[in-house]
Protein backbone atom coordinates (compact mmCIF):
# COMPACT_ATOMS: atom_id res chain seq x y z
CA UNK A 1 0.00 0.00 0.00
CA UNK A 2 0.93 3.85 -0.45
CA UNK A 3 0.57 6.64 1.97
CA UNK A 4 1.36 10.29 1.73
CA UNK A 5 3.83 11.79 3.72
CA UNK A 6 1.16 13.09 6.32
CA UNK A 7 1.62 9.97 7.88
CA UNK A 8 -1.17 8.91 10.65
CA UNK A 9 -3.39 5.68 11.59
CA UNK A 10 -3.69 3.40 8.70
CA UNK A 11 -6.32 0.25 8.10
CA UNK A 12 -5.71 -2.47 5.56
CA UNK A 13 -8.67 -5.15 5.17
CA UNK A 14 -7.54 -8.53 5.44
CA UNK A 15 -9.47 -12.13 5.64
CA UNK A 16 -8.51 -14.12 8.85
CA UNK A 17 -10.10 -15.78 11.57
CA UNK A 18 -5.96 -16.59 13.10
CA UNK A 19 -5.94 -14.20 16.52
CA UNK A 20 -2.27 -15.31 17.01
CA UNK A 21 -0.15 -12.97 14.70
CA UNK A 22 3.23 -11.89 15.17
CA UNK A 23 4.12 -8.37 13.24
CA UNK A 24 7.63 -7.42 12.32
CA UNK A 25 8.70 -4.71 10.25
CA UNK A 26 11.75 -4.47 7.70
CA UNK A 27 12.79 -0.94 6.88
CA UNK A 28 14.43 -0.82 3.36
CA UNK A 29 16.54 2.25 3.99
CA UNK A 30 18.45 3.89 6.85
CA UNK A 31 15.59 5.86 7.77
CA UNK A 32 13.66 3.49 10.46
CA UNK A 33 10.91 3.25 13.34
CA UNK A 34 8.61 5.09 10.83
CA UNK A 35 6.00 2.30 11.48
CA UNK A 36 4.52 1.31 14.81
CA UNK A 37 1.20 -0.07 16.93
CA UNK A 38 0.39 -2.95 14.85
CA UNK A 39 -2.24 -4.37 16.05
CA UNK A 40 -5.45 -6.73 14.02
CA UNK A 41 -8.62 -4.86 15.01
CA UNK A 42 -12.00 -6.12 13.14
CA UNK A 43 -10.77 -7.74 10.13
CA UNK A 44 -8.39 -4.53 9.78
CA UNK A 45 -4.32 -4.57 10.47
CA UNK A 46 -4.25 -1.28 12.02
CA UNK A 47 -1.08 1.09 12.72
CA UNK A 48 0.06 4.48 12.45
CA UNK A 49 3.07 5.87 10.18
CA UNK A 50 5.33 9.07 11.42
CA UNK A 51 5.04 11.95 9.00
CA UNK A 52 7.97 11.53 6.21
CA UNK A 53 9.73 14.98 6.49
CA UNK A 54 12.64 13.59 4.50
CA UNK A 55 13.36 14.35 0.99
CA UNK A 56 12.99 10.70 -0.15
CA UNK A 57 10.28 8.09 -0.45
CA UNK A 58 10.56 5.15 1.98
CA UNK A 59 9.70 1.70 1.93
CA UNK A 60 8.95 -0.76 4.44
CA UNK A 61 7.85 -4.86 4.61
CA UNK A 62 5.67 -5.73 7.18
CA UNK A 63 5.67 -9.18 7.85
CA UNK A 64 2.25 -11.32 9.15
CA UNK A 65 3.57 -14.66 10.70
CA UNK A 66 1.17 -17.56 11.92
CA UNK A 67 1.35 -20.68 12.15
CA UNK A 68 2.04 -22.49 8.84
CA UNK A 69 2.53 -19.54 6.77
CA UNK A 70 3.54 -16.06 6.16
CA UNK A 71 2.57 -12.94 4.55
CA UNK A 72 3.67 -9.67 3.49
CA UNK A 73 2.23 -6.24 3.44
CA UNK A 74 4.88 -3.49 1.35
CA UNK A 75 4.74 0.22 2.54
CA UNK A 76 5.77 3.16 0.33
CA UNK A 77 4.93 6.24 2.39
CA UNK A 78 5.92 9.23 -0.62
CA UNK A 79 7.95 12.53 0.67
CA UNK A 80 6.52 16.14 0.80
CA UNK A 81 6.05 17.14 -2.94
CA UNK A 82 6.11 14.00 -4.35
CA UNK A 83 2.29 12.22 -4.81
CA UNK A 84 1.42 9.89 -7.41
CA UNK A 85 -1.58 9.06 -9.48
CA UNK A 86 -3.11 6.13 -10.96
CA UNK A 87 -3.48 4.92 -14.70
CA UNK A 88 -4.78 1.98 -16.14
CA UNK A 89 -2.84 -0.75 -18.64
CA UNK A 90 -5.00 1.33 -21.33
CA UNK A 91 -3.48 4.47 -21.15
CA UNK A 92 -0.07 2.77 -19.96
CA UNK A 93 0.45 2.02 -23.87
CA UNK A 94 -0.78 5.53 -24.81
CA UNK A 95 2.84 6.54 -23.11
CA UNK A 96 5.75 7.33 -25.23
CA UNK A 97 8.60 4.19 -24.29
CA UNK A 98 11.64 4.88 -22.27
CA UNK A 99 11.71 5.92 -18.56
CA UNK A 100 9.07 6.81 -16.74
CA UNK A 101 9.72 9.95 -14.58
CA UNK A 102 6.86 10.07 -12.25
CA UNK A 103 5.10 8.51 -9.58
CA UNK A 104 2.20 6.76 -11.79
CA UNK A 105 0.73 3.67 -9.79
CA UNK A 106 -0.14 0.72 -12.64
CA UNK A 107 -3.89 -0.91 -11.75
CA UNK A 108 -4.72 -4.17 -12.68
CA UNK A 109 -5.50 -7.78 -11.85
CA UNK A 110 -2.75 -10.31 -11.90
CA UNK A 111 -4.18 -13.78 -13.83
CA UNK A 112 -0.73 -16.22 -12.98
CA UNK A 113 0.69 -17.64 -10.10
CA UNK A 114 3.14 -20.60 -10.18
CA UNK A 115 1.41 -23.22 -8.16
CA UNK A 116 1.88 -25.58 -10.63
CA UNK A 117 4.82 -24.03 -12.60
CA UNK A 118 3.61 -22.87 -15.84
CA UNK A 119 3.20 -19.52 -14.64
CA UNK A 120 5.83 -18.04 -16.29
CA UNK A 121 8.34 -18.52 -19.29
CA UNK A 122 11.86 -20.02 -17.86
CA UNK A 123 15.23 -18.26 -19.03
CA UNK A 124 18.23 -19.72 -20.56
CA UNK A 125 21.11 -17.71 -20.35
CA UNK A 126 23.67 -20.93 -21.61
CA UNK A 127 22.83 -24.40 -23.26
CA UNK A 128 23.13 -26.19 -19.49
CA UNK A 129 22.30 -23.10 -16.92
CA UNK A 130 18.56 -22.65 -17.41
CA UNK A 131 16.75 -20.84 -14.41
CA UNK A 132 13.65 -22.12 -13.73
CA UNK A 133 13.06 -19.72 -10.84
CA UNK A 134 12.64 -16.52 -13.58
CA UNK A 135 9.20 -17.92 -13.97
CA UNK A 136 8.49 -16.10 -10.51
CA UNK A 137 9.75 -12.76 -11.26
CA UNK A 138 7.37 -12.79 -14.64
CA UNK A 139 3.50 -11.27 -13.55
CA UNK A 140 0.79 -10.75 -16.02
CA UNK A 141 -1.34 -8.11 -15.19
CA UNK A 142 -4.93 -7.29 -17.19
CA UNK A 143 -7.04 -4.50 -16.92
CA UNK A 144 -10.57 -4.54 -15.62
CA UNK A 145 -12.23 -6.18 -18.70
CA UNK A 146 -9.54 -8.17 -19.80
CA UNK A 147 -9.14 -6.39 -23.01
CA UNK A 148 -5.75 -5.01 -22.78
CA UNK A 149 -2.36 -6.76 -20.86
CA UNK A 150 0.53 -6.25 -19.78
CA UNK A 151 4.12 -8.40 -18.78
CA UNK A 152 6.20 -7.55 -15.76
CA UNK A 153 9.30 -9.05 -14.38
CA UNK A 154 10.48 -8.11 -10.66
CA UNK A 155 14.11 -8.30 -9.63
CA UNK A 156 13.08 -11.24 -7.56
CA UNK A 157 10.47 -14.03 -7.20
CA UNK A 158 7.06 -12.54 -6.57
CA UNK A 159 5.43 -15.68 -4.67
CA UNK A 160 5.25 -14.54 -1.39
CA UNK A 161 3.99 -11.13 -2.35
CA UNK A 162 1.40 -11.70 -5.03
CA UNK A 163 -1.27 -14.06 -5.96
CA UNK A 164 -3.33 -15.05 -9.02
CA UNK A 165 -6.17 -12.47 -9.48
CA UNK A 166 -4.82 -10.19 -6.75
CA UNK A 167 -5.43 -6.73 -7.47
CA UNK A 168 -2.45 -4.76 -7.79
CA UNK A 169 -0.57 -1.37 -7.85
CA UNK A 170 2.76 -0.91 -9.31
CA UNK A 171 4.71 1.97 -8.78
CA UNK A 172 6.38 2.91 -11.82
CA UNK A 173 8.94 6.31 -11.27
CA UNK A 174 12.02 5.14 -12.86
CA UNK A 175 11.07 2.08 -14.93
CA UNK A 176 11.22 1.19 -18.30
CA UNK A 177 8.43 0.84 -20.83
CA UNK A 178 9.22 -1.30 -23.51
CA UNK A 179 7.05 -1.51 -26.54
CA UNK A 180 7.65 -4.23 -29.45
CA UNK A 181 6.30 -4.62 -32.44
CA UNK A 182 4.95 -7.68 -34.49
CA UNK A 183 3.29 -8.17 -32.34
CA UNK A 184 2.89 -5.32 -30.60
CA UNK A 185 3.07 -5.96 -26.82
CA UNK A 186 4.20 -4.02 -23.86
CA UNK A 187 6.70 -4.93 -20.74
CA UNK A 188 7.98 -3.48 -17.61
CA UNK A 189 11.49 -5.12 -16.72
CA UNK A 190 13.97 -4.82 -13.82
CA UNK A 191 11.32 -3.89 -11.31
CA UNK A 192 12.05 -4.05 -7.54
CA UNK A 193 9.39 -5.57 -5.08
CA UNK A 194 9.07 -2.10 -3.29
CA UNK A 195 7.47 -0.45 -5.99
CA UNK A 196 4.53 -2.95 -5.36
CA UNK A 197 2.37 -0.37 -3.69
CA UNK A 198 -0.55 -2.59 -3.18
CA UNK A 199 -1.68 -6.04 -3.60
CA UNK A 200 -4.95 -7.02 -2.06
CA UNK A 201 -7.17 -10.27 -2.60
CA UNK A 202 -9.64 -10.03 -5.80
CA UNK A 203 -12.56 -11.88 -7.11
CA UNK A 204 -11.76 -14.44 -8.92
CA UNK A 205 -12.38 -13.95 -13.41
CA UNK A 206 -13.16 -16.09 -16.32
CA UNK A 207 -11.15 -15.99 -19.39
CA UNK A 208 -12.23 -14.39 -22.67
CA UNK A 209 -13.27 -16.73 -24.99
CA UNK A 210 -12.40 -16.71 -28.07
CA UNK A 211 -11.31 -18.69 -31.74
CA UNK A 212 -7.56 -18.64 -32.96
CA UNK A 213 -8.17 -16.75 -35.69
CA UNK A 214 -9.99 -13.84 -34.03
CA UNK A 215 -7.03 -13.36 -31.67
CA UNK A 216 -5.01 -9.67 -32.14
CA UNK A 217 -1.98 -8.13 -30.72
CA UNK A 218 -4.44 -6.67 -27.72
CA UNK A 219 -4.79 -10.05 -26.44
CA UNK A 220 -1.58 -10.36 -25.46
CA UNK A 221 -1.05 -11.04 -21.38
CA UNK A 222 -4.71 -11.58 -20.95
CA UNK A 223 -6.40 -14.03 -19.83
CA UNK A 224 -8.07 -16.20 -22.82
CA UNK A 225 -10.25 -19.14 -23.79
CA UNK A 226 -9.47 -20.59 -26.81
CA UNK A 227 -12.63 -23.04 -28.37
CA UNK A 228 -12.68 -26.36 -30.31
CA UNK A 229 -9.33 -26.94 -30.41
CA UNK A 230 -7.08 -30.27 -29.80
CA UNK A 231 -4.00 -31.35 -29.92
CA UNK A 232 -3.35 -33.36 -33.31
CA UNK A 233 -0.25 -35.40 -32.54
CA UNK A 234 -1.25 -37.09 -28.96
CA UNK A 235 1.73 -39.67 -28.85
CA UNK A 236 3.80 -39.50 -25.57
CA UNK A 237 3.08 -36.38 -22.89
CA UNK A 238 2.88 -32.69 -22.84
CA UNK A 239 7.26 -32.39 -22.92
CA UNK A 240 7.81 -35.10 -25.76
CA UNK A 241 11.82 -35.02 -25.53
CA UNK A 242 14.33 -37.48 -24.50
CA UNK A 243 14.38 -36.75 -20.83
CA UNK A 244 18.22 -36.55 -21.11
CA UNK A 245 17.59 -32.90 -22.73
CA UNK A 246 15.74 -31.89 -19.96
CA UNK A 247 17.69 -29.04 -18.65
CA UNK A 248 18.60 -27.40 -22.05
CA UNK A 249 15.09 -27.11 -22.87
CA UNK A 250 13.38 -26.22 -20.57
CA UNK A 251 10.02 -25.02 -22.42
CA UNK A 252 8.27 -27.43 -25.05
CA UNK A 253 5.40 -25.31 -27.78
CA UNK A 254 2.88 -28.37 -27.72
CA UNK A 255 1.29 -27.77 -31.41
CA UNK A 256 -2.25 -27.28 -31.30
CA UNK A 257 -5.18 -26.31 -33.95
CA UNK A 258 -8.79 -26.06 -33.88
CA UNK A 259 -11.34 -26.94 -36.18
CA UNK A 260 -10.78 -24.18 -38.11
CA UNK A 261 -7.67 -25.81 -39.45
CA UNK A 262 -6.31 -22.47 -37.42
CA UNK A 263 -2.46 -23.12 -35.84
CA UNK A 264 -1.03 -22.29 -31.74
CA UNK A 265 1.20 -23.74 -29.46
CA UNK A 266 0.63 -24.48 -25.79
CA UNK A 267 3.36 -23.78 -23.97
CA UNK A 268 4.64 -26.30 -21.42
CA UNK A 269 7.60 -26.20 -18.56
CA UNK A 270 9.56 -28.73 -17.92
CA UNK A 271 8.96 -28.58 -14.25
CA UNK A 272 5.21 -28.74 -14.56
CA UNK A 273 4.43 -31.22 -12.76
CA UNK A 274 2.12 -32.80 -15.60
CA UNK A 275 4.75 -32.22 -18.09
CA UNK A 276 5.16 -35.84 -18.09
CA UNK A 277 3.16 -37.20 -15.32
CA UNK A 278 2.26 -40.90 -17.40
CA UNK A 279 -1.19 -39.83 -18.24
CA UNK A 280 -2.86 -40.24 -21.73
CA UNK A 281 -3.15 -36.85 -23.34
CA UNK A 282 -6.88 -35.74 -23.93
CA UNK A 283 -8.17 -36.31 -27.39
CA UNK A 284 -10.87 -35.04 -29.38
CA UNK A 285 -11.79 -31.26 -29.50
CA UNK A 286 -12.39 -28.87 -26.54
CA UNK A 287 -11.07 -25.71 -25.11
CA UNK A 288 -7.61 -24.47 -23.37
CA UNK A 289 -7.30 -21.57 -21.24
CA UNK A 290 -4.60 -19.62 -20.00
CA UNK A 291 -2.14 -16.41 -20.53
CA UNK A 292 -1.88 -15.29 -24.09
CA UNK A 293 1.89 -14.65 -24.73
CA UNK A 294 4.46 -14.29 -27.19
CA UNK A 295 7.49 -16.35 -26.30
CA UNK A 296 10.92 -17.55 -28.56
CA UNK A 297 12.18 -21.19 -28.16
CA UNK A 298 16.04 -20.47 -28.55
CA UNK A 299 16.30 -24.47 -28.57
CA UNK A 300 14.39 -24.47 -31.74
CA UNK A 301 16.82 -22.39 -33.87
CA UNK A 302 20.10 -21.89 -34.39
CA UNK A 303 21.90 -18.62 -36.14
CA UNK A 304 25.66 -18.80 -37.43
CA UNK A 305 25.47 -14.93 -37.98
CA UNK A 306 24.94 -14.57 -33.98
CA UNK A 307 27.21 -17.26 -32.87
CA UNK A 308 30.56 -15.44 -34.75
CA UNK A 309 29.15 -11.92 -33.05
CA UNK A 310 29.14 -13.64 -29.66
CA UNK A 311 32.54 -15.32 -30.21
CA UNK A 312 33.93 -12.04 -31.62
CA UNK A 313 32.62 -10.34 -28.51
CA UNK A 314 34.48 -12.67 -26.54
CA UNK A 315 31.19 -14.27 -25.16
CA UNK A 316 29.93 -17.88 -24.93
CA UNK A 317 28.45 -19.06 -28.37
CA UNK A 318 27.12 -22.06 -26.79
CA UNK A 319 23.53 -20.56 -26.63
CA UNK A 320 21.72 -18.16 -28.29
CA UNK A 321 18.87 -15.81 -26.89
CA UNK A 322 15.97 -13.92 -28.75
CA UNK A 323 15.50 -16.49 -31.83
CA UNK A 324 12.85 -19.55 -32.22
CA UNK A 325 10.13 -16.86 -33.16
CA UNK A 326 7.38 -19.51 -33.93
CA UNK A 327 5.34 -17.16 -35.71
CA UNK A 328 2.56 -17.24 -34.03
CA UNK A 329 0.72 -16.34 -30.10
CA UNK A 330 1.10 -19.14 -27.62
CA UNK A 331 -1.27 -20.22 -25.05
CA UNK A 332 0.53 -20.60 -21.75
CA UNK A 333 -1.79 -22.35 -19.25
CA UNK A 334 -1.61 -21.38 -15.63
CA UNK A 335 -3.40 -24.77 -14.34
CA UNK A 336 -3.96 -28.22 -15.78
């Protein structure tokens, strides 16, 4: 949550019947003992914030223990002079790309988690050091209709700080907008878990539905429905490689078409847990929901052109990032 530098008592709502709570707080600056009285009063975490007469915004992580779990509330109280203001994914991509310079908060529900790890693309950065745990950093945020998404990736794994079809805020002073083309999709990279302003518990939504061939760029990092589709080649599981590769790919584009004779891929982890999990796939037409993205499959490709800059740079040439562009969107379901 944000707070202006006024300061004063503060409520947050939050769902719990647990009476035994034990509050800490973790200042991320110097500046410290800004927060105080916590206390759970009425379904409410109540305390009070001093006034912030510094010239800086602060941040703070108040941690919720009980027993079997934890949670986190993130404080930005802003400085005298400095407020922010709100604007939807929508007019996010009405912004001219490059840094952002002021305090706008980004609104919008997040429609991934990685409960069953397919939450989230995985990076490979060299043929045997994927990094499965990127997944976590990567949070696809809609806006209130689900017309219009957006990707961001935090400097660290967002699990413990945000869950599927939370609503969230995103402070964005200092970030990066990054627009690409064909298609045309928009990301937010590099961001640090402070600027998560607020993230509070949201109703649950159903995806879009629609065919293959009415999808457009707009659909992109939304959640989406796609009808009467299957998967035409059903022999072995949802990661049909030689287990022995596992670990240099780490992402498999399952092929998939509907009756329109209309072409996708689903896109599968290998640590899904139903990657491979022995069962028959499904057969016959249906539907598959999940994020709409655009992804590469570097293991799919391979470009002499880019290896000879890499060695010439004096870099590794033993994998290559930002090629496999299949052509097409990919469906990248969140659940089984």
């Amino acid at each position: 949550m944000s707070a202006s530098y006024e300061g004063g008592m503060q409520n947050v709502l939050v769902y719990t019947k647990i009476k035994d709570l034990k509050f800490d707080v973790e200042y991320q600056e110097e500046d410290a003992g800004w927060v105080s009285g916590l206390h759970l009063q009425n379904n409410f975490l109540c305390f009070e914030l001093q006034p912030n007469w510094t010239e800086a915004i602060r941040h703070a992580v108040v941690t919720i223990a009980y027993e079997g779990g934890v949670s986190e509330l993130r404080l930005t109280q802003y400085c005298e002079g400095v407020s922010s203001e709100e604007i939807s994914i929508d007019a996010l991509k009405l912004l001219q790309p490059g840094v952002i310079e002021d305090h706008i908060i980004l609104k919008g529900k997040v429609i991934n988690d990685w409960d069953e790890n397919n939450g989230g693309e995985i990076k490979t950065v060299s043929i045997d050091s994927p990094d499965p745990s990127w997944q976590e950093k990567v949070v696809y945020v809609q806006n209130t209709d689900g017309t219009e998404g957006v990707k961001l990736v935090f400097q660290e794994g967002c699990k413990s700080t945000i869950n599927r079809f939370n609503e969230i805020g995103v402070d964005l002073f200092g970030l990066e907008l990054k627009r690409e083309v064909n298609p045309e999709r928009y990301s937010i990279s590099d961001i640090p878990l402070h600027a998560i302003v607020n993230s509070v518990e949201g109703e649950r939504v159903e995806p879009r539905e629609k065919t293959i061939a009415a999808l457009t760029d707009s659909d992109l990092y939304t959640y989406i429905k796609l009808q009467d589709v299957e998967i035409p080649i059903r022999k072995g599981c949802y990661m049909p490689i030689d287990i022995r590769y596992v670990g240099s790919i780490m992402t498999y584009p399952m092929v998939i078409h509907d009756v329109n004779g209309d072409r996708s891929y689903m896109m599968v982890n290998a640590n899904c847990p139903w990657s491979r999990d022995g069962k028959e796939l499904p057969h016959g037409k249906g539907t598959i929901a999940g994020v709409l993205v655009y992804e590469y499959c570097d293991n799919f490709e391979w470009d002499s052109n880019k290896e000879r800059q890499l060695e010439n740079s004096g870099l590794m040439s033993d994998y290559i990032s930002g090629i496999g562009d299949l052509k097409c969107y990919q469906i990248r379901p969140v659940t089984k």
